[in-house]
Protein backbone atom coordinates (compact mmCIF):
# COMPACT_ATOMS: atom_id res chain seq x y z
CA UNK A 1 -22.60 -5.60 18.97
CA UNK A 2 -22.47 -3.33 16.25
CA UNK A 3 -22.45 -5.03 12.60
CA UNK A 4 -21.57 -8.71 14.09
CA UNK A 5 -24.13 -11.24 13.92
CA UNK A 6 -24.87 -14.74 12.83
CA UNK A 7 -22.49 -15.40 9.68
CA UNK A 8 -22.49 -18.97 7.74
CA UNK A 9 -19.43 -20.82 8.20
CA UNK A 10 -18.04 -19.03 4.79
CA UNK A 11 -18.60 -15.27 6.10
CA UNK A 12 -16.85 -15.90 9.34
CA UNK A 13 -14.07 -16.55 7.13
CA UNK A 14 -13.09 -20.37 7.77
CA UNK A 15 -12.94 -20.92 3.96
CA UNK A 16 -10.01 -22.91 4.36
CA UNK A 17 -8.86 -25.63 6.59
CA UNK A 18 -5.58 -25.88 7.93
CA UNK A 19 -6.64 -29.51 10.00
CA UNK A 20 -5.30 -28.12 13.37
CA UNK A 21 -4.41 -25.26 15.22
CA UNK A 22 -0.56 -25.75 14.85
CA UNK A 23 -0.65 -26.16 11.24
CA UNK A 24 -2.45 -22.53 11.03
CA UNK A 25 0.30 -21.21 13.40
CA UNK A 26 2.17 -22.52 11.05
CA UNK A 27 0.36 -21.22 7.67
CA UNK A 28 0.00 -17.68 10.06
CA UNK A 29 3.89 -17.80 10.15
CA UNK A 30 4.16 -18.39 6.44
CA UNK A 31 1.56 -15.92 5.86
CA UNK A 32 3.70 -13.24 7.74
CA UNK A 33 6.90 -14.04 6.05
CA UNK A 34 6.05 -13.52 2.81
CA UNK A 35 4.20 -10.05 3.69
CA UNK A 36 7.43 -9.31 5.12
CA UNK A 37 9.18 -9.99 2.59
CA UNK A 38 6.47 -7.75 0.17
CA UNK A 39 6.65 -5.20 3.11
CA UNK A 40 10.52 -4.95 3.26
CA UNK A 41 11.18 -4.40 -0.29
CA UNK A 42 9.90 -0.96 -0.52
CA UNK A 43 11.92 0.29 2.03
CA UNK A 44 15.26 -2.04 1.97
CA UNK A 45 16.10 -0.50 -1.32
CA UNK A 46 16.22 2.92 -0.66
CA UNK A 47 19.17 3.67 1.31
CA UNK A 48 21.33 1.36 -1.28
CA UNK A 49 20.94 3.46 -4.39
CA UNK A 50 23.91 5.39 -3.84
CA UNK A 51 26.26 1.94 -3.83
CA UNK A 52 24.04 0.72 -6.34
CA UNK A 53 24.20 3.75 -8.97
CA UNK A 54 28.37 3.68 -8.52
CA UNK A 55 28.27 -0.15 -9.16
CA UNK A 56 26.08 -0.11 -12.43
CA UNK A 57 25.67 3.67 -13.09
CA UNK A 58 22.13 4.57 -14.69
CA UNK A 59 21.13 7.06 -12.02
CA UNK A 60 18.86 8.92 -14.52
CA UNK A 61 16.68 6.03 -14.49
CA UNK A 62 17.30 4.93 -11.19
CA UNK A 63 13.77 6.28 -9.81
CA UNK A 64 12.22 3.14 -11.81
CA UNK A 65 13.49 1.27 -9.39
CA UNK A 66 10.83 1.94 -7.02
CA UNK A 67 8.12 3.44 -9.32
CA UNK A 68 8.55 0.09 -12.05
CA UNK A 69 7.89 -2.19 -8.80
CA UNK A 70 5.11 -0.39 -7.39
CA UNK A 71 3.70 -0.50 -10.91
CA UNK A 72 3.69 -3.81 -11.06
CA UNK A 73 2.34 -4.85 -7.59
CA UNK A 74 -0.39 -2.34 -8.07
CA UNK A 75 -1.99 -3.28 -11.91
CA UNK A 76 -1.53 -7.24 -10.90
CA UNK A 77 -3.90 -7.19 -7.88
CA UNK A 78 -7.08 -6.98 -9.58
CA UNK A 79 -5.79 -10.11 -11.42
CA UNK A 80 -4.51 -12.30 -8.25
CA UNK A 81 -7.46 -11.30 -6.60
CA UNK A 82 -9.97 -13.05 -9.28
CA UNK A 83 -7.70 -15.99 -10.21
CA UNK A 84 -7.49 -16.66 -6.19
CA UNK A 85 -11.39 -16.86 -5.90
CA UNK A 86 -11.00 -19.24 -9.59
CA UNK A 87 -8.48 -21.51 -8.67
CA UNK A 88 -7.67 -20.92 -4.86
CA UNK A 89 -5.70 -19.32 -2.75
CA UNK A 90 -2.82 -21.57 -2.13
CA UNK A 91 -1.88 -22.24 -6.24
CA UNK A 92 -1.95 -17.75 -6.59
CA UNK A 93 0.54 -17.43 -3.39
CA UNK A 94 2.99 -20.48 -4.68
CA UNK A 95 2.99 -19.05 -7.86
CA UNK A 96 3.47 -15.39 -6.76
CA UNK A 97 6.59 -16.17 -4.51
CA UNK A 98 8.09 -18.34 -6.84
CA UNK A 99 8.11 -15.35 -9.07
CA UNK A 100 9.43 -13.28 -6.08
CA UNK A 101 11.94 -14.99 -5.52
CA UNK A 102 12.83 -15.41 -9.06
CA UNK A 103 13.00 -11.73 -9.49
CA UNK A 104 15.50 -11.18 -6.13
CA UNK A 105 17.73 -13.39 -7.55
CA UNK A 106 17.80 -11.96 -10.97
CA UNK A 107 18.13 -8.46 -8.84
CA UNK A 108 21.10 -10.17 -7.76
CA UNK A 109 22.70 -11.11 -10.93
CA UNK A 110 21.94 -7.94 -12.88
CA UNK A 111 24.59 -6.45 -14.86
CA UNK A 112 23.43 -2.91 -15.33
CA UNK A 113 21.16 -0.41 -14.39
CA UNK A 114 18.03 -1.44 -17.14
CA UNK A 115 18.38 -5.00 -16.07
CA UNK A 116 17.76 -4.37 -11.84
CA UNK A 117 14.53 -2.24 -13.19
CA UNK A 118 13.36 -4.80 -15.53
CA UNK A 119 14.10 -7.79 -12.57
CA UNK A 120 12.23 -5.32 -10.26
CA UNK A 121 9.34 -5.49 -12.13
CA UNK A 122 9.49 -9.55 -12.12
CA UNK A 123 9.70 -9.21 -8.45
CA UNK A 124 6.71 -6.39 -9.13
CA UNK A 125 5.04 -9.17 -10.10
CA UNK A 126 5.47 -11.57 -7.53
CA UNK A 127 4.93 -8.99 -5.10
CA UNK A 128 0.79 -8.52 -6.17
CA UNK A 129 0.25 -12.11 -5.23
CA UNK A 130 2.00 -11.78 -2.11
CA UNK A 131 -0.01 -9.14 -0.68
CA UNK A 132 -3.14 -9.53 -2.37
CA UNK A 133 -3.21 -13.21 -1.07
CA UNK A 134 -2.26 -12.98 2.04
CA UNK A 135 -4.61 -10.07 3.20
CA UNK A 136 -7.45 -12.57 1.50
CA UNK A 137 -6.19 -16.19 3.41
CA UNK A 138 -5.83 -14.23 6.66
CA UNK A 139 -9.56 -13.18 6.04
CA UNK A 140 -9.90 -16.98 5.06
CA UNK A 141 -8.02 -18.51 8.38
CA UNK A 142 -9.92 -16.76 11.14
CA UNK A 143 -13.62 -16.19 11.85
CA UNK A 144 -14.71 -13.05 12.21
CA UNK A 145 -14.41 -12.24 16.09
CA UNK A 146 -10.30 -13.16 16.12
CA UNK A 147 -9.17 -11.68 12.38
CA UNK A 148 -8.14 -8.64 14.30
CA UNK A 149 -5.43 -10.72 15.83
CA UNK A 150 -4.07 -11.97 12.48
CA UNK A 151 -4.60 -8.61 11.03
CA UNK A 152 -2.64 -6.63 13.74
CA UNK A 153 0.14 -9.06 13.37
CA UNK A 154 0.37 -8.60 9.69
CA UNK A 155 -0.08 -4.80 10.96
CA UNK A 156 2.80 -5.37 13.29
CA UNK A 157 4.87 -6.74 10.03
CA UNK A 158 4.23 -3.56 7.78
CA UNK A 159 5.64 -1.48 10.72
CA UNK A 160 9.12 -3.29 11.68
CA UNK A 161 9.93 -3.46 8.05
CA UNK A 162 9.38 0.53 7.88
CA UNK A 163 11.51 1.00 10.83
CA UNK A 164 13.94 -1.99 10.02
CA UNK A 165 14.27 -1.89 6.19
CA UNK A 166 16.72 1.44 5.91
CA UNK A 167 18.62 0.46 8.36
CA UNK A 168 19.02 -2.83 7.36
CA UNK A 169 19.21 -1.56 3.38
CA UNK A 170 22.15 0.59 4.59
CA UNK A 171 24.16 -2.19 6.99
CA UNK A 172 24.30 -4.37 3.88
CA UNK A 173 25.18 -2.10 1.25
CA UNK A 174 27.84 -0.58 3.52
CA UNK A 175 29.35 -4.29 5.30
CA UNK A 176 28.66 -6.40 2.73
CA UNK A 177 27.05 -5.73 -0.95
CA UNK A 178 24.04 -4.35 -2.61
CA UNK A 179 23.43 -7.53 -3.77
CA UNK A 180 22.66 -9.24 -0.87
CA UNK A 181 19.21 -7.07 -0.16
CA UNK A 182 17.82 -9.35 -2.91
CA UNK A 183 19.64 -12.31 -2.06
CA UNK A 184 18.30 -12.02 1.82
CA UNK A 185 15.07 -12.54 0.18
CA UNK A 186 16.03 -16.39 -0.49
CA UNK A 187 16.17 -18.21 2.30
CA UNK A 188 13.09 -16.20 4.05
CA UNK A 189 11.33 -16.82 1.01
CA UNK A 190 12.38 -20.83 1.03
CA UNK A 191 10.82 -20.85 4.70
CA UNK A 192 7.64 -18.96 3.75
CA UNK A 193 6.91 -21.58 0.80
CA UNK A 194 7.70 -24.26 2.57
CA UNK A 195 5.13 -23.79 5.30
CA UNK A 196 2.72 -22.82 2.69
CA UNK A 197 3.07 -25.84 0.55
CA UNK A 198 3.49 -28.58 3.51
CA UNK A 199 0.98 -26.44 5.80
CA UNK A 200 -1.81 -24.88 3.98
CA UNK A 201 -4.97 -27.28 2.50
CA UNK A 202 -7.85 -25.71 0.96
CA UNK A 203 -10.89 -27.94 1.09
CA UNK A 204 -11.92 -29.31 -1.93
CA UNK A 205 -14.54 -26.89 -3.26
CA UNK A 206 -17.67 -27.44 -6.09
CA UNK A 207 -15.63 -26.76 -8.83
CA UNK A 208 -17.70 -24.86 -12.02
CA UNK A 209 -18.30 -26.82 -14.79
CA UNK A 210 -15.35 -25.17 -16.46
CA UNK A 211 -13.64 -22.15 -14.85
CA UNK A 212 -12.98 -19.53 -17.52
CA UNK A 213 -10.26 -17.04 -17.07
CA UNK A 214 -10.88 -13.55 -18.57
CA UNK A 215 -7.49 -12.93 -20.10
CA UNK A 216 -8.38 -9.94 -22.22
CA UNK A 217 -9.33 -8.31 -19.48
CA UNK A 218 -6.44 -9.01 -17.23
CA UNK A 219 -4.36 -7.93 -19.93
CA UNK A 220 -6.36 -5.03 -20.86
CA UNK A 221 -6.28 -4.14 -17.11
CA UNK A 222 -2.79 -4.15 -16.44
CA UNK A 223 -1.89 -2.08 -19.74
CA UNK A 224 -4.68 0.49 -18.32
CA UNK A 225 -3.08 0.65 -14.87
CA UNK A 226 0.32 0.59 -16.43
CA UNK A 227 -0.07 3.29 -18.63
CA UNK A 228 -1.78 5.60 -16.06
CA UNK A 229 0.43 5.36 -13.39
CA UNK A 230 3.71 5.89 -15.75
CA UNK A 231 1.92 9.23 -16.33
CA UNK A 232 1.17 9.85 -12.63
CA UNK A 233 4.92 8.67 -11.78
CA UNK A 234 6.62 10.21 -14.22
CA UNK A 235 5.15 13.35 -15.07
CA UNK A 236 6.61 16.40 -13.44
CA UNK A 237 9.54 14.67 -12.83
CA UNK A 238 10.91 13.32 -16.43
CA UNK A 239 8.74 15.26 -18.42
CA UNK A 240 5.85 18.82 -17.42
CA UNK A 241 2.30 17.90 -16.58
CA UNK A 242 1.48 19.51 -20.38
CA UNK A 243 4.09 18.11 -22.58
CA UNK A 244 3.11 15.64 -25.56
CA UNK A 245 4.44 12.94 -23.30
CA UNK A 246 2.08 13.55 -20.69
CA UNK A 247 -0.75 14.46 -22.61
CA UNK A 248 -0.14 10.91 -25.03
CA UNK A 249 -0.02 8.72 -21.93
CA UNK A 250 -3.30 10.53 -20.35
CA UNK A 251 -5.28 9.98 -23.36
CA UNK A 252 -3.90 6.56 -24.07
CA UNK A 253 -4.60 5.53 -20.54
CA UNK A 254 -8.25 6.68 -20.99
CA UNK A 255 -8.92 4.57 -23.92
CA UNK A 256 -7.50 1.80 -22.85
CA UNK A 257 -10.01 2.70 -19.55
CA UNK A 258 -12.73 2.32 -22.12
CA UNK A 259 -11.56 -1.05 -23.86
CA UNK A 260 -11.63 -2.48 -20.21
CA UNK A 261 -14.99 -1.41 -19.62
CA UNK A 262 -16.59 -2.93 -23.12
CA UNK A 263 -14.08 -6.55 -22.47
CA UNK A 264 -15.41 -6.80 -18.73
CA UNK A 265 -18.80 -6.19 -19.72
CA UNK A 266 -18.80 -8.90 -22.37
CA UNK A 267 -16.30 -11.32 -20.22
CA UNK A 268 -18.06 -14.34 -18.29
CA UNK A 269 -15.97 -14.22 -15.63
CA UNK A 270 -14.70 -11.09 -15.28
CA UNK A 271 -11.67 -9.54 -13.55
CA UNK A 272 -12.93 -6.91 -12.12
CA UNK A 273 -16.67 -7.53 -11.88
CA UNK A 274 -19.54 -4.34 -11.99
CA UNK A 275 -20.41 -5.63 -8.43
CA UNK A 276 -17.42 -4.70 -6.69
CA UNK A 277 -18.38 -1.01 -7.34
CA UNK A 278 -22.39 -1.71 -7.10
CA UNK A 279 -21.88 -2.57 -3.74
CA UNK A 280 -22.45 0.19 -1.43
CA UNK A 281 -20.07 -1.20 1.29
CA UNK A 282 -17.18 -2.44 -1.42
CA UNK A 283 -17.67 0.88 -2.95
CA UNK A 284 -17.29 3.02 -0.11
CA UNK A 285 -14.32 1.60 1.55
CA UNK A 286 -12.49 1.13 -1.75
CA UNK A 287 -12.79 5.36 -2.20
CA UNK A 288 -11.69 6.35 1.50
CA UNK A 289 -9.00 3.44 1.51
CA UNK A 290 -7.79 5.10 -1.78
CA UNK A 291 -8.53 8.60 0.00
CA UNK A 292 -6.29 6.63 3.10
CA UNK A 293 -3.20 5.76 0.45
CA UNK A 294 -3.48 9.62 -0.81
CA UNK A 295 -2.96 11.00 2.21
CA UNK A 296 -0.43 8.75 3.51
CA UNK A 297 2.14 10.25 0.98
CA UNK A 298 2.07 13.68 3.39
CA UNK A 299 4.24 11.96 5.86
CA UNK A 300 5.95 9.61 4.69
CA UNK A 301 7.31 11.33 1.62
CA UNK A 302 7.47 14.70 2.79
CA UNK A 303 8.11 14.26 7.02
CA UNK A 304 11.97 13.47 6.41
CA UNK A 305 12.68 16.54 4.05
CA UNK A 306 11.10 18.72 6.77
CA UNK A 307 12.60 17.08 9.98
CA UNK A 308 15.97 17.53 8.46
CA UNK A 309 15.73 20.99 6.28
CA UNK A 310 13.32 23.01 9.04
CA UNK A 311 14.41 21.50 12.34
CA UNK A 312 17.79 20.31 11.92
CA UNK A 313 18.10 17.13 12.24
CA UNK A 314 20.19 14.81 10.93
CA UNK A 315 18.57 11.87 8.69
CA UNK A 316 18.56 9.27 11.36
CA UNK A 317 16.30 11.36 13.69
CA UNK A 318 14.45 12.22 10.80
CA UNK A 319 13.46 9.10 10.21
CA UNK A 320 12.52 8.77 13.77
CA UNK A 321 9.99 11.36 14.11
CA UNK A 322 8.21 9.57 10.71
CA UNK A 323 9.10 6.45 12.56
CA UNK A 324 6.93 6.26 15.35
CA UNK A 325 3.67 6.07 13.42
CA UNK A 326 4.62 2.41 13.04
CA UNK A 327 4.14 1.79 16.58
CA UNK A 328 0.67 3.51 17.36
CA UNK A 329 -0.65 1.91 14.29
CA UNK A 330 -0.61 -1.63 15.29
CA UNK A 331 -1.82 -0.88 18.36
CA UNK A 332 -4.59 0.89 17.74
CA UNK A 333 -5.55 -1.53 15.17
CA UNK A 334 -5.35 -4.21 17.59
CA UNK A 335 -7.89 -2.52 19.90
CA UNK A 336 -10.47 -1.22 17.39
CA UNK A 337 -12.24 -4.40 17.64
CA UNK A 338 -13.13 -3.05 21.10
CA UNK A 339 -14.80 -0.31 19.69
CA UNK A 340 -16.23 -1.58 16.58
CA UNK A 341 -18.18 -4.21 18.75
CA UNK A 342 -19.81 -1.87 20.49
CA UNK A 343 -20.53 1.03 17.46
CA UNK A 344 -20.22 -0.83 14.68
CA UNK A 345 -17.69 -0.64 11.72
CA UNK A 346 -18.35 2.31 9.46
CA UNK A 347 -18.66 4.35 12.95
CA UNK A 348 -15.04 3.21 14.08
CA UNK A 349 -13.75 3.99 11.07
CA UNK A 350 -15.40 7.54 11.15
CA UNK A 351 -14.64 7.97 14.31
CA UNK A 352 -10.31 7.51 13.36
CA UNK A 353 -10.54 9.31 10.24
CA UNK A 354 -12.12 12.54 12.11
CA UNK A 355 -9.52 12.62 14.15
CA UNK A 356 -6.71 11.76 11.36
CA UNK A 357 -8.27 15.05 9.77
CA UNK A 358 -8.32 16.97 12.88
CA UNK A 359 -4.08 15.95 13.48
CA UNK A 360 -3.54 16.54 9.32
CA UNK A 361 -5.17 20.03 9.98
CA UNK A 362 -2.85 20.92 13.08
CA UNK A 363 0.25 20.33 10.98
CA UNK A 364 0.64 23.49 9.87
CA UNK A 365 0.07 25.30 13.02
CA UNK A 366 3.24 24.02 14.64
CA UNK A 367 5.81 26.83 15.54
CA UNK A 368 8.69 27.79 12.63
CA UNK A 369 11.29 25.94 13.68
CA UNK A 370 9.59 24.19 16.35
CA UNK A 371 11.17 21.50 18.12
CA UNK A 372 11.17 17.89 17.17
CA UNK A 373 8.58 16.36 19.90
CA UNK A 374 5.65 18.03 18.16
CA UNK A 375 5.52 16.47 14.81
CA UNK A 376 6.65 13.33 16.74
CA UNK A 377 3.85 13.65 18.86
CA UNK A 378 1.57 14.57 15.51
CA UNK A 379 2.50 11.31 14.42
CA UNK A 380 1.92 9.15 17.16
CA UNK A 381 -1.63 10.41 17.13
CA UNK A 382 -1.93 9.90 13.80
CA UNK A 383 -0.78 6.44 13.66
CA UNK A 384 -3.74 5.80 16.60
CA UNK A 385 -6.65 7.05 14.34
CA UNK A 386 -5.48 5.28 11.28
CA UNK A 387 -5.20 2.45 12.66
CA UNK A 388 -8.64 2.72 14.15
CA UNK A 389 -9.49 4.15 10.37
CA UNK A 390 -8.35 0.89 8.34
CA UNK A 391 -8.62 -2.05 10.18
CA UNK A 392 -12.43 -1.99 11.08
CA UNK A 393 -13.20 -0.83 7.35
CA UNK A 394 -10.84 -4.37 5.51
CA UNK A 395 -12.57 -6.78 8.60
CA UNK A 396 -15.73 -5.58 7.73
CA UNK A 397 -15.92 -5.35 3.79
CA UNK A 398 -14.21 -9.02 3.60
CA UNK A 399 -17.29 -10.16 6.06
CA UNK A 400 -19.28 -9.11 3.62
CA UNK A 401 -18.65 -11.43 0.47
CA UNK A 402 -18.06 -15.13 0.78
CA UNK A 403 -15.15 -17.34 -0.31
CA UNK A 404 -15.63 -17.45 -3.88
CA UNK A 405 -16.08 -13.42 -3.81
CA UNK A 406 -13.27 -12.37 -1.46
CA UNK A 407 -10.52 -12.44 -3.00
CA UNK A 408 -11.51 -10.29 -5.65
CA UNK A 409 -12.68 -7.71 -2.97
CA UNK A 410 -9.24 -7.90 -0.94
CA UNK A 411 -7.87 -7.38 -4.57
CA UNK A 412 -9.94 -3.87 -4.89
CA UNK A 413 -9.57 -2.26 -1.74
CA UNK A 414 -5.48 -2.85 -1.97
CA UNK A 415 -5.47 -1.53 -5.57
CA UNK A 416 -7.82 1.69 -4.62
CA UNK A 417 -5.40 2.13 -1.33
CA UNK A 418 -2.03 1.36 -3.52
CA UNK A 419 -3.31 3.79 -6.43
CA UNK A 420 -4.20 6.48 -4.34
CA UNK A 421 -0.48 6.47 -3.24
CA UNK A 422 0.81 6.81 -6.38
CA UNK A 423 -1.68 9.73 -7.41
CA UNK A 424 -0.69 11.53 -4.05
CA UNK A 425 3.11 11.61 -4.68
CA UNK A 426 2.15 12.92 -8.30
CA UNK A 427 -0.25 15.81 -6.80
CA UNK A 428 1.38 16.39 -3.28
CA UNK A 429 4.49 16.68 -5.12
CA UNK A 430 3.20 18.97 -7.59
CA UNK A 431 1.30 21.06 -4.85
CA UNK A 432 5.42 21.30 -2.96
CA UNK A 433 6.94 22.24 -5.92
CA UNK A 434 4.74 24.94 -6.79
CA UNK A 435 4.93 26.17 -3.33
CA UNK A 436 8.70 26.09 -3.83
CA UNK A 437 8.70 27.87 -6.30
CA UNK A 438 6.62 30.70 -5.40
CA UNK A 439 8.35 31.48 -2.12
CA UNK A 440 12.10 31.36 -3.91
CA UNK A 441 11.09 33.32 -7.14
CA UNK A 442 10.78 30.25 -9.13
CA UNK A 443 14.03 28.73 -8.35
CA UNK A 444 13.74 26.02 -6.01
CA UNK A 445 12.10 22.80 -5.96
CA UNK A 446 12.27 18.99 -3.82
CA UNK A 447 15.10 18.10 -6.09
CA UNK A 448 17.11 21.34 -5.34
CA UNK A 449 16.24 21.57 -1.32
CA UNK A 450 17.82 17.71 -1.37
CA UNK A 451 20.77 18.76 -3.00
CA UNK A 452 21.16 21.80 -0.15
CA UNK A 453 20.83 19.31 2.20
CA UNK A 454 23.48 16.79 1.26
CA UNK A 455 25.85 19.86 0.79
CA UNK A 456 25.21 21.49 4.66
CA UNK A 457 22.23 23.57 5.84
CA UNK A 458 20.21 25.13 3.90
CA UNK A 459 19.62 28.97 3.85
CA UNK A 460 16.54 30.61 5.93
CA UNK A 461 14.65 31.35 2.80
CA UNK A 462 14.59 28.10 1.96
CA UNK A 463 14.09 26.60 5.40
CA UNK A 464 10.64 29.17 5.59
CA UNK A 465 10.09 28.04 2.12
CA UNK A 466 9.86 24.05 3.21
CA UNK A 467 7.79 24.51 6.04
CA UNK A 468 4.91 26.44 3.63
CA UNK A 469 5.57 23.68 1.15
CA UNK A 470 4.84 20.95 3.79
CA UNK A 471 2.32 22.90 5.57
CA UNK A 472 0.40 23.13 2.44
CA UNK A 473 0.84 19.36 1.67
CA UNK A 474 -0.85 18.80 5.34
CA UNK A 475 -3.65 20.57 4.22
CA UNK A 476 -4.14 18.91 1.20
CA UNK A 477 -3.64 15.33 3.18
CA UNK A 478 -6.46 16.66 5.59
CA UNK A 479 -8.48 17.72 2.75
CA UNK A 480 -8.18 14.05 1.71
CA UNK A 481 -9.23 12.48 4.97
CA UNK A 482 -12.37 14.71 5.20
CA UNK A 483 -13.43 13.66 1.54
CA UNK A 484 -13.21 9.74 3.07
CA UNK A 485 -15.29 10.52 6.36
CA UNK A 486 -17.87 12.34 3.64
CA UNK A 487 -18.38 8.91 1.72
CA UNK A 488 -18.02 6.74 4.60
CA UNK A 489 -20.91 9.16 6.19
CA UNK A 490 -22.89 9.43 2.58
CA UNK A 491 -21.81 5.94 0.88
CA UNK A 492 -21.49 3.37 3.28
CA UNK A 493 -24.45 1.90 5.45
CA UNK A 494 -24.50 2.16 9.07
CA UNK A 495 -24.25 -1.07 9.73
CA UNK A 496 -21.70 -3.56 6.60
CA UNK A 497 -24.01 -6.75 5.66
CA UNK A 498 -22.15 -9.03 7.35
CA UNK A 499 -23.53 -12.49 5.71
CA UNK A 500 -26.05 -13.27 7.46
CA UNK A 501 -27.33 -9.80 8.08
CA UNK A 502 -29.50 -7.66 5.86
CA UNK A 503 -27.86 -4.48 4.56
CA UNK A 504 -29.31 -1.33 5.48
């Protein structure tokens, strides 16, 4: 049976009590609304910029629209996750999609280009709760044996808001208005809270004598995480990796690190306790989930430039080909708990991210041009072993802590996977560039190659000059996996302490 055995009523994860089984349909409903709605908004965006740059101009900026949310989802999860385990789960998710919401609708109403950032952020903000949260009540609502059900449907979510949220970005901005890919956020939104508030009851817990909040260190956090990933997003793109810029927000990053370190160790209750990285199981799936966000930047930021620039397609087949990933995922996740069972979780998850390195590594040894059913087929595979990569690893670290602990450990592992996203686009992209520019004598890079392609095709030299870029990106990506099968091998026990269990 693997790493399953006897768990107290906590670890198997029925924290909190919905009365019967329609009301947690019901709460499961809400639940996958409101990751939908997180989901959807990194994708629904995209293919509106160009209506939304001739409507309010700013399109020198207008990369902060993405990078200023993900900022703020990613430096707000450590806090959700430790003022769910404080207060509950139920007061964090209200709160977080009210401030959703609050932020679409302000998206909505903006009048230029610095107001829809600084909204984004708001909805930034929001947008931590909503998936910290979620990932943690789903953990909460199911025992151990069925939370791969819940989690492959919340799986299933992620994936039709890849595939649906261009197209869906695009019908509205072309039928309708820009606006209304915030304002479709309403009424889903409405729904979502309304289950939660009518639907969800968390039992009434032994409250601490007085719950302290670590505010310094929440703030101290988020100005940490804020400052380093500005550098990460922004340098090499608004400013070289040397410049004073770059250099100022490295170093100021870095000692804001170390003010985080002396608050938290001094802080009662702190946000991002020493035992989240003590922990050999919390440790090790927090570095190969951030190893897993690292290498997902490969694909899905560098697939569509080479579908369309070395095999000729046009961006709607393009998408396809990066598309399909988000159907083998799911599905694989779904049946992992098939194999974990039987081998256990660190050994599914070793057993998916060997073969994610062994698909990463055959990337680059598909023909030039090559025809469009082999990186379609790449990614199909790939979608399989990931899936069988991350699923076992979040089931089995949040049957590890209790309650009171797990929101704070859902919090980690989605800021480790979220941050190694955003320091893959900064190195991947660095990597392409450079490759770019060595095969075109210096005179080429992502930003030029797009432009060739939204004027016609673009010449051979450049076409041979993608593929190496890509190819070389695929070997970094596979370079990543392998350094997250060598902690899950070194790091991570055999067999995760589920409670109940003794580690090993």
């Amino acid at each position: 049976m693997g790493d399953i055995g006897p768990a107290t009523r906590e670890a198997a994860g029925q924290g909190t009590d919905t009365g019967d089984t329609g009301k947690r349909g019901a709460v499961v409903a809400a639940l996958m609304l409101s990751m939908a709605l997180a989901a959807l908004d990194s994708t629904i965006v995209s293919t509106a910029v160009p209506q939304i740059v001739g409507d309010l101009g700013g399109f020198s900026v207008f990369s902060w629209l993405f990078s200023g949310y993900l900022l703020a989802v990613t430096v707000t999860l450590p806090v959700y996750g430790k003022l769910s385990d404080t207060f509950g789960r139920k007061p964090v998710l209200v709160a977080g999609a009210i401030l959703f919401l609050l932020g679409s609708l302000l998206c909505a109403l903006a009048w230029n280009m610095g107001a829809l950032i600084a909204f984004r952020v708001v909805q930034g903000l929001g947008g931590g709760a909503l998936q910290g949260t979620v990932q943690t009540l789903a953990a909460d609502l199911y025992p151990l044996k069925e939370r791969p059900k819940i989690q492959s449907k919340l799986s299933t979510v992620w994936a039709v808001s890849a595939v649906a949220g261009p197209g869906l970005g695009g019908l509205l901005a072309a039928y309708a208005d820009w606006r209304w890919i915030f304002l479709v956020n309403l009424p889903i939104g409405a729904v979502a809270l309304w289950l939660i508030v009518r639907h969800l009851h968390e039992p009434q817990r032994k409250s601490r004598a007085r719950a302290r909040v670590d505010w310094a260190g929440a703030l101290a956090v988020f100005a940490t995480g804020g400052v380093l990933l500005t550098a990460l997003v922004q340098g090499g793109v608004a400013w070289p990796w040397l410049s004073a810029p770059s250099l100022a927000l490295f170093a100021g990053g870095l000692a804001l690190a170390g003010l985080v370190v002396v608050i938290e160790r001094r802080a009662a209750e702190p946000i991002i306790p020493g035992w989240v990285w003590r922990r050999r199981t919390i440790a090790a799936v927090n570095l190969t989930l951030g190893a897993l966000g690292l290498l997902m930047v490969a694909p899905t930021v560098f697939l569509p430039t080479y579908a369309q620039a070395v095999l000729d397609l046009d961006p709607v087949t393009a998408g396809f080909v990066l598309s399909v990933w988000t159907l083998s995922w799911p599905l694989s996740a779904a049946l992992s708990q098939h194999v974990y069972r039987r081998i256990g979780f660190r050994d599914t998850a070793l057993l998916g991210i060997g073969a994610a390195t062994l698909i990463l590594l055959a990337f680059p040894f598909l023909p030039y041009p090559g025809a469009a059913w082999q990186p379609t087929l790449l990614m199909l595979l790939l979608g399989a072993a990931l899936g069988l990569f991350q699923l076992p690893l979040i089931v089995g670290v949040q049957s590890t802590v209790g309650w009171s602990e797990r929101g704070t450990t859902t919090a980690s592992v989605l800021f480790c996977r979220q941050s190694g996203q955003t320091i893959g686009a900064a190195l991947f992209g660095a990597v392409a560039n450079g490759v770019l520019a060595a095969r075109l004598g210096g005179a080429g890079d992502l930003d030029s190659v797009a432009r060739d392609l939204e004027a016609g095709a673009p010449a051979e030299a450049t076409r041979h000059a993608v593929a190496d870029a890509v190819h070389a990106v695929y070997l970094g990506a596979a370079g990543a996996a392998a350094l997250a099968f060598l902690v899950l091998l070194c790091v991570a026990p055999r067999r995760f302490p589920v409670l109940g269990e003794p580690d090993d």
